[in-house]
Protein backbone atom coordinates (compact mmCIF):
# COMPACT_ATOMS: atom_id res chain seq x y z
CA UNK A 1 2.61 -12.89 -19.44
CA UNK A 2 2.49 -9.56 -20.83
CA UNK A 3 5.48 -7.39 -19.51
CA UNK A 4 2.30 -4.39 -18.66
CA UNK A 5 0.95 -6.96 -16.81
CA UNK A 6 4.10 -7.79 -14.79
CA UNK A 7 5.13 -4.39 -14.25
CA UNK A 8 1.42 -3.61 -12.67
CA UNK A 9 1.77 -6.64 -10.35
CA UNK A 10 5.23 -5.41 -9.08
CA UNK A 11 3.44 -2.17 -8.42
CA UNK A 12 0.41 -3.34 -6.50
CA UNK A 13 2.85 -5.76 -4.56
CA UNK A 14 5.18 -2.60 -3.99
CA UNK A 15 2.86 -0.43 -2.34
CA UNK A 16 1.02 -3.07 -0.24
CA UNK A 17 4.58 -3.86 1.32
CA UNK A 18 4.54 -0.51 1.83
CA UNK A 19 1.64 0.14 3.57
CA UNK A 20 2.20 -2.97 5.83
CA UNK A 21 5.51 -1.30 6.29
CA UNK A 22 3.77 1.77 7.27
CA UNK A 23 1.80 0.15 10.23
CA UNK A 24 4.31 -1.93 11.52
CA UNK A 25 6.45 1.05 12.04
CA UNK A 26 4.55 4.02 12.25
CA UNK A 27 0.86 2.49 13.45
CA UNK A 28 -1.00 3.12 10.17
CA UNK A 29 -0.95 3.76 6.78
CA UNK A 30 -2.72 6.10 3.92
CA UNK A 31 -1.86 4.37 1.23
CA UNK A 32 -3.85 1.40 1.09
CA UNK A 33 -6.39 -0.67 3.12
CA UNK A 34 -4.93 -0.88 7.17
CA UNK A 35 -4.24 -4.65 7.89
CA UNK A 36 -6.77 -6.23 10.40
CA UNK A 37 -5.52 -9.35 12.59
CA UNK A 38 -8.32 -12.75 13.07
CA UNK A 39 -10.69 -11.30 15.99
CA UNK A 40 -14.32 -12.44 17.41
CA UNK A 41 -14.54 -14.88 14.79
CA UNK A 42 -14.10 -11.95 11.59
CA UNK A 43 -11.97 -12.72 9.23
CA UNK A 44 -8.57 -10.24 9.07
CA UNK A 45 -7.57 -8.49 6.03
CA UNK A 46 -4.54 -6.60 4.65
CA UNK A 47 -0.59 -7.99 3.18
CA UNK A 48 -0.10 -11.79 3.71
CA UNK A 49 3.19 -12.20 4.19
CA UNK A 50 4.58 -15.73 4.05
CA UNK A 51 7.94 -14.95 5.88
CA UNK A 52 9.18 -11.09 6.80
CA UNK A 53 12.28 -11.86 4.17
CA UNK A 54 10.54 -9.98 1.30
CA UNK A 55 9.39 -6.74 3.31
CA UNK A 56 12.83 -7.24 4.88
CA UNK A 57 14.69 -6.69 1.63
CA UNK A 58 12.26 -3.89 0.33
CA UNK A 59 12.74 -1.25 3.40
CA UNK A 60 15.41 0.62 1.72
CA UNK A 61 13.07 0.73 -1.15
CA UNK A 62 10.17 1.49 0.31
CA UNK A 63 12.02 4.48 2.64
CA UNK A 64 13.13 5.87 -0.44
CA UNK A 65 9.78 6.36 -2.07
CA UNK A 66 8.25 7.51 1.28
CA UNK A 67 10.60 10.41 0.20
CA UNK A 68 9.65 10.94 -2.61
CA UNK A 69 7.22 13.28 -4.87
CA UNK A 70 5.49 10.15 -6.33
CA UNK A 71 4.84 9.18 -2.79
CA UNK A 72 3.01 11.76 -2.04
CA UNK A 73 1.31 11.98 -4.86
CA UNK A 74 -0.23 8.76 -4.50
CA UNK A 75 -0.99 9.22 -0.97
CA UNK A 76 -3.32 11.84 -2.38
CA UNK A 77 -4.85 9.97 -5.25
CA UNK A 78 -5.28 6.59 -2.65
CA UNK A 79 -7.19 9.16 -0.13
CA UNK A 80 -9.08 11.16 -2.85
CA UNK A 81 -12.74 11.22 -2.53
CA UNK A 82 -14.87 11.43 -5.16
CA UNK A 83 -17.43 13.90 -3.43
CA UNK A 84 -14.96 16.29 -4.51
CA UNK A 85 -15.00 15.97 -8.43
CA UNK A 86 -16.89 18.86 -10.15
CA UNK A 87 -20.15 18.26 -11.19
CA UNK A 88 -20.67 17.96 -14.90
CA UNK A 89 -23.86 17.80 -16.12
């Protein structure tokens, strides 16, 4: 495997830990799809997590990036809409 290709899957791993993270602790998240549990016969959705070890060992991690300036940037890329790109004709 292609070390782009690993480094992208670390990523997309990293910030769904995070956002599963986010609505354990805080309720909800803006940084990626909100988790929804098996109800009325619909599926759920969101971070499967086989055992809590892995989010466990990230929350230092994932803290420290909720601090950050890259966190906030991609809060605001994850929540962008595109109704708001200028219109080129």
């Amino acid at each position: 495997m292609q070390l782009r290709a690993r480094v992208t899957e670390f990523v997309q791993r990293f910030v769904q830990l995070a956002a599963r993270h986010e609505e354990d602790t805080f309720g909800s998240t803006a940084i990626c799809f909100p988790s929804l549990s098996f109800s009325d016969g619909q599926l759920g959705s969101g971070t499967i997590l086989e055992d809590l070890k892995e989010l466990t060992m990230s929350i230092g991690r994932i803290e420290g990036w909720r601090r950050s300036v890259s966190y906030e940037l991609f809060k605001a890329v994850s929540s962008f809409e595109p109704s708001f790109l200028p219109h080129i004709s």
